[in-house]
Protein backbone atom coordinates (compact mmCIF):
# COMPACT_ATOMS: atom_id res chain seq x y z
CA UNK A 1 102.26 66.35 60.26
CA UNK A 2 100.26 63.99 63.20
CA UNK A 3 103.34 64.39 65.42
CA UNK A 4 102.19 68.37 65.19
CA UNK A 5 98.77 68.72 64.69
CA UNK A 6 97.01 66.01 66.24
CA UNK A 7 97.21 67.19 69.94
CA UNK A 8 96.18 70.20 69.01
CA UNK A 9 93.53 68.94 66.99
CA UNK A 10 92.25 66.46 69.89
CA UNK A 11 91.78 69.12 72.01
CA UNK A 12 88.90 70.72 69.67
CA UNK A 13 87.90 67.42 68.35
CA UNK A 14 86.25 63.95 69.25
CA UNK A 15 87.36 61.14 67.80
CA UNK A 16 86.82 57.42 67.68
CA UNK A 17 89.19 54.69 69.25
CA UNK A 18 89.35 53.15 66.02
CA UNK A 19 90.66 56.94 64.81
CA UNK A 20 92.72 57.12 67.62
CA UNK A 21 94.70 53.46 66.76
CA UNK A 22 95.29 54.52 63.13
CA UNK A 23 96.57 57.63 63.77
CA UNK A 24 99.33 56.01 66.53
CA UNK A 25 100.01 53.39 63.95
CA UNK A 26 100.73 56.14 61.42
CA UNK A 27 102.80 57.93 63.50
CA UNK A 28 104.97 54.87 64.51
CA UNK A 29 105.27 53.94 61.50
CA UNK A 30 109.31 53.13 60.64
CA UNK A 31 110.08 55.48 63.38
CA UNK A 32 111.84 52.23 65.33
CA UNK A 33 108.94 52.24 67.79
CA UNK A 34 107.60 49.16 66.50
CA UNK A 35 111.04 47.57 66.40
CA UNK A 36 113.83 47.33 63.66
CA UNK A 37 114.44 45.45 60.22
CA UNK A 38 118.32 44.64 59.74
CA UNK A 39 119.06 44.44 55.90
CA UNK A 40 122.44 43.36 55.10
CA UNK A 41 124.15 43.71 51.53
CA UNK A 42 125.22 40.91 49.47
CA UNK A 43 128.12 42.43 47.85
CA UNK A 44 130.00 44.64 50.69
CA UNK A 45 128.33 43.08 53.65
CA UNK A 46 127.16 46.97 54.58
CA UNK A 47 124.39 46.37 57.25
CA UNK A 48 121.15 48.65 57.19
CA UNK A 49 118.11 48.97 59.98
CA UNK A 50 114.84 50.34 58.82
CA UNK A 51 112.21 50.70 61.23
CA UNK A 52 109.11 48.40 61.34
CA UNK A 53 106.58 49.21 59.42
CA UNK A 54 103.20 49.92 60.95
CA UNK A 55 100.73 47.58 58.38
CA UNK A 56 97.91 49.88 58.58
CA UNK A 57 95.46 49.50 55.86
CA UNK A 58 95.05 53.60 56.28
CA UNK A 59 98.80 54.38 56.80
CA UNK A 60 100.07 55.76 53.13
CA UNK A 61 103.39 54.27 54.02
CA UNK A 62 102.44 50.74 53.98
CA UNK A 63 100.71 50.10 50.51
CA UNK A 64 103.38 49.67 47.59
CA UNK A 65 104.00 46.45 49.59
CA UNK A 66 100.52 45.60 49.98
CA UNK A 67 99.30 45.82 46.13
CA UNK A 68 102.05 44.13 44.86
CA UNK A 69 101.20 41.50 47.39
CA UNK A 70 97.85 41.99 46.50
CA UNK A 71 98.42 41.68 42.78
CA UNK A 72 100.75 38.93 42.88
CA UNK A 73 97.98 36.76 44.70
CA UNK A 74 94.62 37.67 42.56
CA UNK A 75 96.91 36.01 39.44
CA UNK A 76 95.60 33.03 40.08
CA UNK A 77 91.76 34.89 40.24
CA UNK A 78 92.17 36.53 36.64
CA UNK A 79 90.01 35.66 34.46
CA UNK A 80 90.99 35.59 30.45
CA UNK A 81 87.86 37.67 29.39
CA UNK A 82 87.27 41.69 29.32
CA UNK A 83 86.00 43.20 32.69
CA UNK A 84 83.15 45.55 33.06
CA UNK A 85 84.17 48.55 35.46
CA UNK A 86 81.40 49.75 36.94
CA UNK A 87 81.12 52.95 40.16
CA UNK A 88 78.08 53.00 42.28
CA UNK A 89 78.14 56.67 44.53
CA UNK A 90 75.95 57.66 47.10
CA UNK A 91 74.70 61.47 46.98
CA UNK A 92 76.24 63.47 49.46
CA UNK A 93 73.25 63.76 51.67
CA UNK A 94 73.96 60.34 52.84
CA UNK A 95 77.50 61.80 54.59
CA UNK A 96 76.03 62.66 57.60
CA UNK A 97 74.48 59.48 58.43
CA UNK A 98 77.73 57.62 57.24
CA UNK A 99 79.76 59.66 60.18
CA UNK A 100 77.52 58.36 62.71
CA UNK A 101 76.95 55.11 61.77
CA UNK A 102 79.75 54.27 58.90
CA UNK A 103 79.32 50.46 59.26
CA UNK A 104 75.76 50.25 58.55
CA UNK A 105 75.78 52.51 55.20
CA UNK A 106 79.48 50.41 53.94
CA UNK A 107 77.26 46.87 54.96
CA UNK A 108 74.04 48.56 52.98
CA UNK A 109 76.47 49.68 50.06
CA UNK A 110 77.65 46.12 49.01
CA UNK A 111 74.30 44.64 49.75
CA UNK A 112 72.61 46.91 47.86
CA UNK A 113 75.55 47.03 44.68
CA UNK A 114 75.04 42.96 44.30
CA UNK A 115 71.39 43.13 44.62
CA UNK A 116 71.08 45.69 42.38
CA UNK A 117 73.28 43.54 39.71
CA UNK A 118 71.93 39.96 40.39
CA UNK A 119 68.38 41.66 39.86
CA UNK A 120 69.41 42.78 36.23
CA UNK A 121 71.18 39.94 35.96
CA UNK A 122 68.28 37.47 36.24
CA UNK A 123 65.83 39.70 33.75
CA UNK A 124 68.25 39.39 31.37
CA UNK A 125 68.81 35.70 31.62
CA UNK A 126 72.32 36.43 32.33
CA UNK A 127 72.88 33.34 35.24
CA UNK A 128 75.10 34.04 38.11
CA UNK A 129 77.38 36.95 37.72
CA UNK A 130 81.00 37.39 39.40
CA UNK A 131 81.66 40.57 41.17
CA UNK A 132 85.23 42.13 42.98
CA UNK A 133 84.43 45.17 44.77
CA UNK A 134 86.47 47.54 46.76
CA UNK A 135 85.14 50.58 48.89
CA UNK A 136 86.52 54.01 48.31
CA UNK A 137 85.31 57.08 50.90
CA UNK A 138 87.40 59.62 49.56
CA UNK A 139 87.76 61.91 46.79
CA UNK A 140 90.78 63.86 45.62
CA UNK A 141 90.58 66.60 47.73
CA UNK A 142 89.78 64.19 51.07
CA UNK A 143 86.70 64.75 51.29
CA UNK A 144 83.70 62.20 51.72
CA UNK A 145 82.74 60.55 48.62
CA UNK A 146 81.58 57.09 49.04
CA UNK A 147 81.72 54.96 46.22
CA UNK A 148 82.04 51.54 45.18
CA UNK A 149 84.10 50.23 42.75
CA UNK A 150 82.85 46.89 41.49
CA UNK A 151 85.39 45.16 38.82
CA UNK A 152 82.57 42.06 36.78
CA UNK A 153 84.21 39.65 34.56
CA UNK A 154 82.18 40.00 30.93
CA UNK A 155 80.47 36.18 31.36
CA UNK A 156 78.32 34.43 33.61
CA UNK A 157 77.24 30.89 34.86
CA UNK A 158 74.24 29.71 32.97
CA UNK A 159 73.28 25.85 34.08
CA UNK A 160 77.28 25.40 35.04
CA UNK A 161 78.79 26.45 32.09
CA UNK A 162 80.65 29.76 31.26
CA UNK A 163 78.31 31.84 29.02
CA UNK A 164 80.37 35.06 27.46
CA UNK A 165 78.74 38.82 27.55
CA UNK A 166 79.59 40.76 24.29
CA UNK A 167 77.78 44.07 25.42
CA UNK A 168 80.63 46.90 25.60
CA UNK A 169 78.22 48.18 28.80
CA UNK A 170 77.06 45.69 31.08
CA UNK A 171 73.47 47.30 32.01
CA UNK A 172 72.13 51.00 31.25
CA UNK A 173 73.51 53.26 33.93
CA UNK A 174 70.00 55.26 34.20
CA UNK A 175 68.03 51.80 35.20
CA UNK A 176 70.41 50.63 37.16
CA UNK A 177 70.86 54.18 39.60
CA UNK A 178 66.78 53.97 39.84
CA UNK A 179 67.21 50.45 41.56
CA UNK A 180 69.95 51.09 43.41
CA UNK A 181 68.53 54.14 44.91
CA UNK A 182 65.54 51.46 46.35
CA UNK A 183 68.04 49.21 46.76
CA UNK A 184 70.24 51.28 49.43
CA UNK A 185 67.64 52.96 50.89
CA UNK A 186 65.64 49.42 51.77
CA UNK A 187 69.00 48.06 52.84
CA UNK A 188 69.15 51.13 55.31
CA UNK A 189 65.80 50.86 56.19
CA UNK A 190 65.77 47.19 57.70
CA UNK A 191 68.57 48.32 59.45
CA UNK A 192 67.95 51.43 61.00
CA UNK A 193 63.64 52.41 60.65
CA UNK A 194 64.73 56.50 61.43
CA UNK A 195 66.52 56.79 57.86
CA UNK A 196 63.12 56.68 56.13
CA UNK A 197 63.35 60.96 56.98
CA UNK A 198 66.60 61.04 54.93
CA UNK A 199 66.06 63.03 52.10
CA UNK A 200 67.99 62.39 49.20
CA UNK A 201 67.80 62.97 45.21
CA UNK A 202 65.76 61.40 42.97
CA UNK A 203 68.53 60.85 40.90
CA UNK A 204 71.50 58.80 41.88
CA UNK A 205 74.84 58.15 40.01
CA UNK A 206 76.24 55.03 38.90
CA UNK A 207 79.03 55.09 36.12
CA UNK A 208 80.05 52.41 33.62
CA UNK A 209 83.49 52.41 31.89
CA UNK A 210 83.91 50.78 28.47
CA UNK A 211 84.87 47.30 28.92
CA UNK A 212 88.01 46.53 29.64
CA UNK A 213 90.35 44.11 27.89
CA UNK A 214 92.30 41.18 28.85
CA UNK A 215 95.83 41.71 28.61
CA UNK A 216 98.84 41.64 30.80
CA UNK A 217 98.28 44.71 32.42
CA UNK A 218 94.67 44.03 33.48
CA UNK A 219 95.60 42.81 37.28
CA UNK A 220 97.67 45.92 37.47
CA UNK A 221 94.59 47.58 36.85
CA UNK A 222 92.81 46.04 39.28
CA UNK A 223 94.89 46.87 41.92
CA UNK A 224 95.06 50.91 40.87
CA UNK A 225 91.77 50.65 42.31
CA UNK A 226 91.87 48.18 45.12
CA UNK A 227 94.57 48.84 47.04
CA UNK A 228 95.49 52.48 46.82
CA UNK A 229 94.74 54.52 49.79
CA UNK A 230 93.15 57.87 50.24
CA UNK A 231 96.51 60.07 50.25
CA UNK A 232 100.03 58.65 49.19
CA UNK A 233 102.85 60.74 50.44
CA UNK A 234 103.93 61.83 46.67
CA UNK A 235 100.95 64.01 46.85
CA UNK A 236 102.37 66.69 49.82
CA UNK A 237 103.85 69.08 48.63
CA UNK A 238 104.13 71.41 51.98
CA UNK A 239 103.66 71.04 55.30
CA UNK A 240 104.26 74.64 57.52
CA UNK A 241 102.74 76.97 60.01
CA UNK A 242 100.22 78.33 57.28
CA UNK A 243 98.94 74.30 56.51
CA UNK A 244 99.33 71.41 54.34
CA UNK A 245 99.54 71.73 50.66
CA UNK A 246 98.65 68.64 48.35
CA UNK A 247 98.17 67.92 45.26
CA UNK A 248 94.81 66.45 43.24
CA UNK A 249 93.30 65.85 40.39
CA UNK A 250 90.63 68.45 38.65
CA UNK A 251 87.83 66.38 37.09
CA UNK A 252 85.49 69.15 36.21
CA UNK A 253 88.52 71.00 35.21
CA UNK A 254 90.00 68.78 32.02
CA UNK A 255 91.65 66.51 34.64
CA UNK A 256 94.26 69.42 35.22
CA UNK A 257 96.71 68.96 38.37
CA UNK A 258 96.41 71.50 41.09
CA UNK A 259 96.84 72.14 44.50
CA UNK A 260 95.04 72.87 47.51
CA UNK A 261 95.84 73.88 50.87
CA UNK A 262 94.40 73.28 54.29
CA UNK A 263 94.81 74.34 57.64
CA UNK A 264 96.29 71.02 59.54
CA UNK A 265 92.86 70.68 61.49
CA UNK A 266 90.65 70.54 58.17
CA UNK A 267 93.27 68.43 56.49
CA UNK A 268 92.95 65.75 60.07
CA UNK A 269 89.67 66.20 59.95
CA UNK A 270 89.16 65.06 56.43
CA UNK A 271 91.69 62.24 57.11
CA UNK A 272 89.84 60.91 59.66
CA UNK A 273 86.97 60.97 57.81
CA UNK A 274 88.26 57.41 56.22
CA UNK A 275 89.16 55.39 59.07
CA UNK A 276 87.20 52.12 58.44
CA UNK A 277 85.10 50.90 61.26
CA UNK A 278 87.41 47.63 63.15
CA UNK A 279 86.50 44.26 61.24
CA UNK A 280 85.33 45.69 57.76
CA UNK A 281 86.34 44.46 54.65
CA UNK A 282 87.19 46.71 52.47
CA UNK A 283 87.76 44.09 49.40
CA UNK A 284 85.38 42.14 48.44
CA UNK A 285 83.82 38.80 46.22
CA UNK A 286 80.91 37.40 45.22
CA UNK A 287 78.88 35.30 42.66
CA UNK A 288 81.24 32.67 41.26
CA UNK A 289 84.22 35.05 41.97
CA UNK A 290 83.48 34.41 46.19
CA UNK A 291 86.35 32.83 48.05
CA UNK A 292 84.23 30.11 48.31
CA UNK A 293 84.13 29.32 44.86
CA UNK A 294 87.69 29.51 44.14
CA UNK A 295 87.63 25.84 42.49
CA UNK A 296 84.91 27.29 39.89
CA UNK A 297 87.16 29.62 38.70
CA UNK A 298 89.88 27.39 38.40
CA UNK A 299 87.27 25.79 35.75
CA UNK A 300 86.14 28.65 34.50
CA UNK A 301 89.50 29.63 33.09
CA UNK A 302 90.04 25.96 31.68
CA UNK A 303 86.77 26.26 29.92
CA UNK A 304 87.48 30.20 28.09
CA UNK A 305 91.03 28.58 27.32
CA UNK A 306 89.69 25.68 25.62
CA UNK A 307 86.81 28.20 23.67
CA UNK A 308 89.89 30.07 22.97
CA UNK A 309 92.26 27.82 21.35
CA UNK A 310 92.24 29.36 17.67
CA UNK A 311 93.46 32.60 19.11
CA UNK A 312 95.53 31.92 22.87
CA UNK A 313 95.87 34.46 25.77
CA UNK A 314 99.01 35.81 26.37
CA UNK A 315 100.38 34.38 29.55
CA UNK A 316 100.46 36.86 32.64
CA UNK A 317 103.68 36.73 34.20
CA UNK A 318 103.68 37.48 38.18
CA UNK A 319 104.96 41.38 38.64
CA UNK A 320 108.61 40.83 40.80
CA UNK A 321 108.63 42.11 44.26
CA UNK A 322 110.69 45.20 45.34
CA UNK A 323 114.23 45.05 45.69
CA UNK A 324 116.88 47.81 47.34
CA UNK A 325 120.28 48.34 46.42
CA UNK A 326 122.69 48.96 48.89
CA UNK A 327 123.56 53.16 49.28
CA UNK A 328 127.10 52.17 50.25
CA UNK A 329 128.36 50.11 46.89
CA UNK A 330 125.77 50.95 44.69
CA UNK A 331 125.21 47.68 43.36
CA UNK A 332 124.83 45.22 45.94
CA UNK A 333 121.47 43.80 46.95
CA UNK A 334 119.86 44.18 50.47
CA UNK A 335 118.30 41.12 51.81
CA UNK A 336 116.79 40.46 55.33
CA UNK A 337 118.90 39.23 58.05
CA UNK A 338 117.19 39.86 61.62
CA UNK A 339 114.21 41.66 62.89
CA UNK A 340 114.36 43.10 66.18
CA UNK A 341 110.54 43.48 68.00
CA UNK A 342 109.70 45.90 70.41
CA UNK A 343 108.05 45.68 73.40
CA UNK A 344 104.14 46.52 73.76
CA UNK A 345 104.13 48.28 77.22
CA UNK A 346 107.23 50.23 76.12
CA UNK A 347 107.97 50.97 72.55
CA UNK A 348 111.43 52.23 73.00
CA UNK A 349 112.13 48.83 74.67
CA UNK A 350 113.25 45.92 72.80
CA UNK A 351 112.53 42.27 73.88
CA UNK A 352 113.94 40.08 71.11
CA UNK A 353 116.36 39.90 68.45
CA UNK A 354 115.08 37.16 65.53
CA UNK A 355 117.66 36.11 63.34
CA UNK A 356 116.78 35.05 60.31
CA UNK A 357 119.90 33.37 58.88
């Protein structure tokens, strides 16, 4: 849909560099332009080249690989305890300002979000908390929702020992919108003094989810959050001269599936919309869950496992990577052989053929 609209659409439109890369990555995405993969079968010796993949964190191509990457690597992180599931959103008011300036409200957002937690945190007596948290911009019909989905193991660091939280909510959702509403507009403020003639609601919206429960399935979870992207390619369903038709999710409407339709410039322009500012992370730690502290956890878990003894944890096993069967025999397996780069200058050229075996 790029290869057709997007010339059309620059021509009407400005758009950012960053914009600009993403949208070439997409579109050379396993085209060959980025060079070639040579799988070869195990069983007939059939030999199959894919084109490179792009490894864009926008491109909708390139995430199955990336979560189960993802997933197989935060194992190690998981904590045996229930997680607390918590959304902060900013209103809609704040969209504007994100367009022009999208770094400095996604830097306020996690400020604020930890702030906001470490302050309830200490008048509760709570300790240190640990906190995953992944940015989201979009909602299911593309357009700009900014939220932030934080993911807080239920148990904190009190004088250095694990202390377990037995609430089924972390904090009360209505205190903790009212200071996170200071929170993010403070965190604005330092940065930029003109936001102080933002208007925004009085009320702001943070959602809690029941707490969730250890089990096998929980990192799996996780990553249903974390790493999906803001349209996976299941979702077309038409592409033609009157638009692109996709399919979403009805929340105010019992959840029900249905399907809207675009013209290709709206649909672009609501793409766009989620291109993340170069350099910012998306994914993100803190409290005793920061990268820095990765030793901590590895004590953390020895100390719930000893509390736990009576009653063990099931072990998590690490999900299996993806595997392709050969199309010719039907039953063979395709492993990697060679990968053949492209050149820079000249995508069509190709400079070197690595063999891998």
């Amino acid at each position: 849909m790029l290869h057709e609209g997007l010339a059309s659409y620059r021509q009407h439109h400005t758009i950012s560099y960053q914009q600009i890369r993403a949208c070439q990555h997409i579109q050379s995405c396993r085209t060959g332009k980025l060079g070639y993969q040579e799988w070869q079968c195990d069983d007939c010796a059939e030999v199959e080249r894919i084109g490179c993949s792009c490894r864009d964190r926008h491109c909708p191509r390139c995430q199955g690989y990336a979560t189960q990457q993802w997933i197989t690597k935060q194992q190690a992180r998981l904590l045996p305890c229930r997680y607390f599931h918590l959304v902060f959103t900013l209103p809609h008011e704040l969209n504007p300002l994100a367009q022009h300036q999208p770094s400095m409200v996604y830097q306020s957002l996690f400020q604020a979000a930890w702030a906001t937690l470490t302050q309830f945190a200490a008048k509760k007596g709570h300790g240190q908390l640990g906190m995953t948290c992944v940015l989201h911009t979009w909602g299911q019909t593309l357009s700009q929702h900014i939220h932030l989905h934080c993911l807080i193991p239920a148990g904190s660091i009190r004088q250095g020992r694990w202390c377990t939280i037995d609430n089924n909510y972390l904090y009360p959702v209505k205190a903790l919108s009212r200071v996170f509403r200071g929170k993010m507009l403070a965190a604005l403020y330092a940065r930029n003094k003109d936001v102080v003639h933002v208007s925004t609601p009085t009320e702001w919206c943070v959602y809690s989810k029941a707490c969730l429960t250890y089990s096998p399935y929980l990192v799996s979870y996780l990553a249903r959050y974390t790493r999906k992207g803001m349209m996976s390619e299941h979702r077309l369903v038409a592409v033609d001269e009157q638009g692109v038709s996709f399919s979403y999710r009805d929340y105010k409407d019992e959840d029900k599936q249905k399907v809207m339709q675009l013209s290709r410039d709206e649909f672009i322009r609501r793409y766009l919309l989620h291109v993340l500012p170069k350099g910012l992370m998306r994914i993100r730690h803190y409290g005793f869950l920061a990268n820095a502290s990765y030793k901590r956890v590895q004590r953390i878990v020895r100390s719930i496992e000893q509390e736990a003894q009576s009653s063990p944890q099931r072990e998590l096993q690490p999900p299996t990577l993806p595997c392709w069967t050969c199309k010719v025999c039907g039953h063979g397996r395709l492993s990697l052989k060679s990968v053949i780069t492209a050149k820079r200058h000249n995508p069509d050229d190709v400079t070197a053929d690595i063999r891998l075996s």
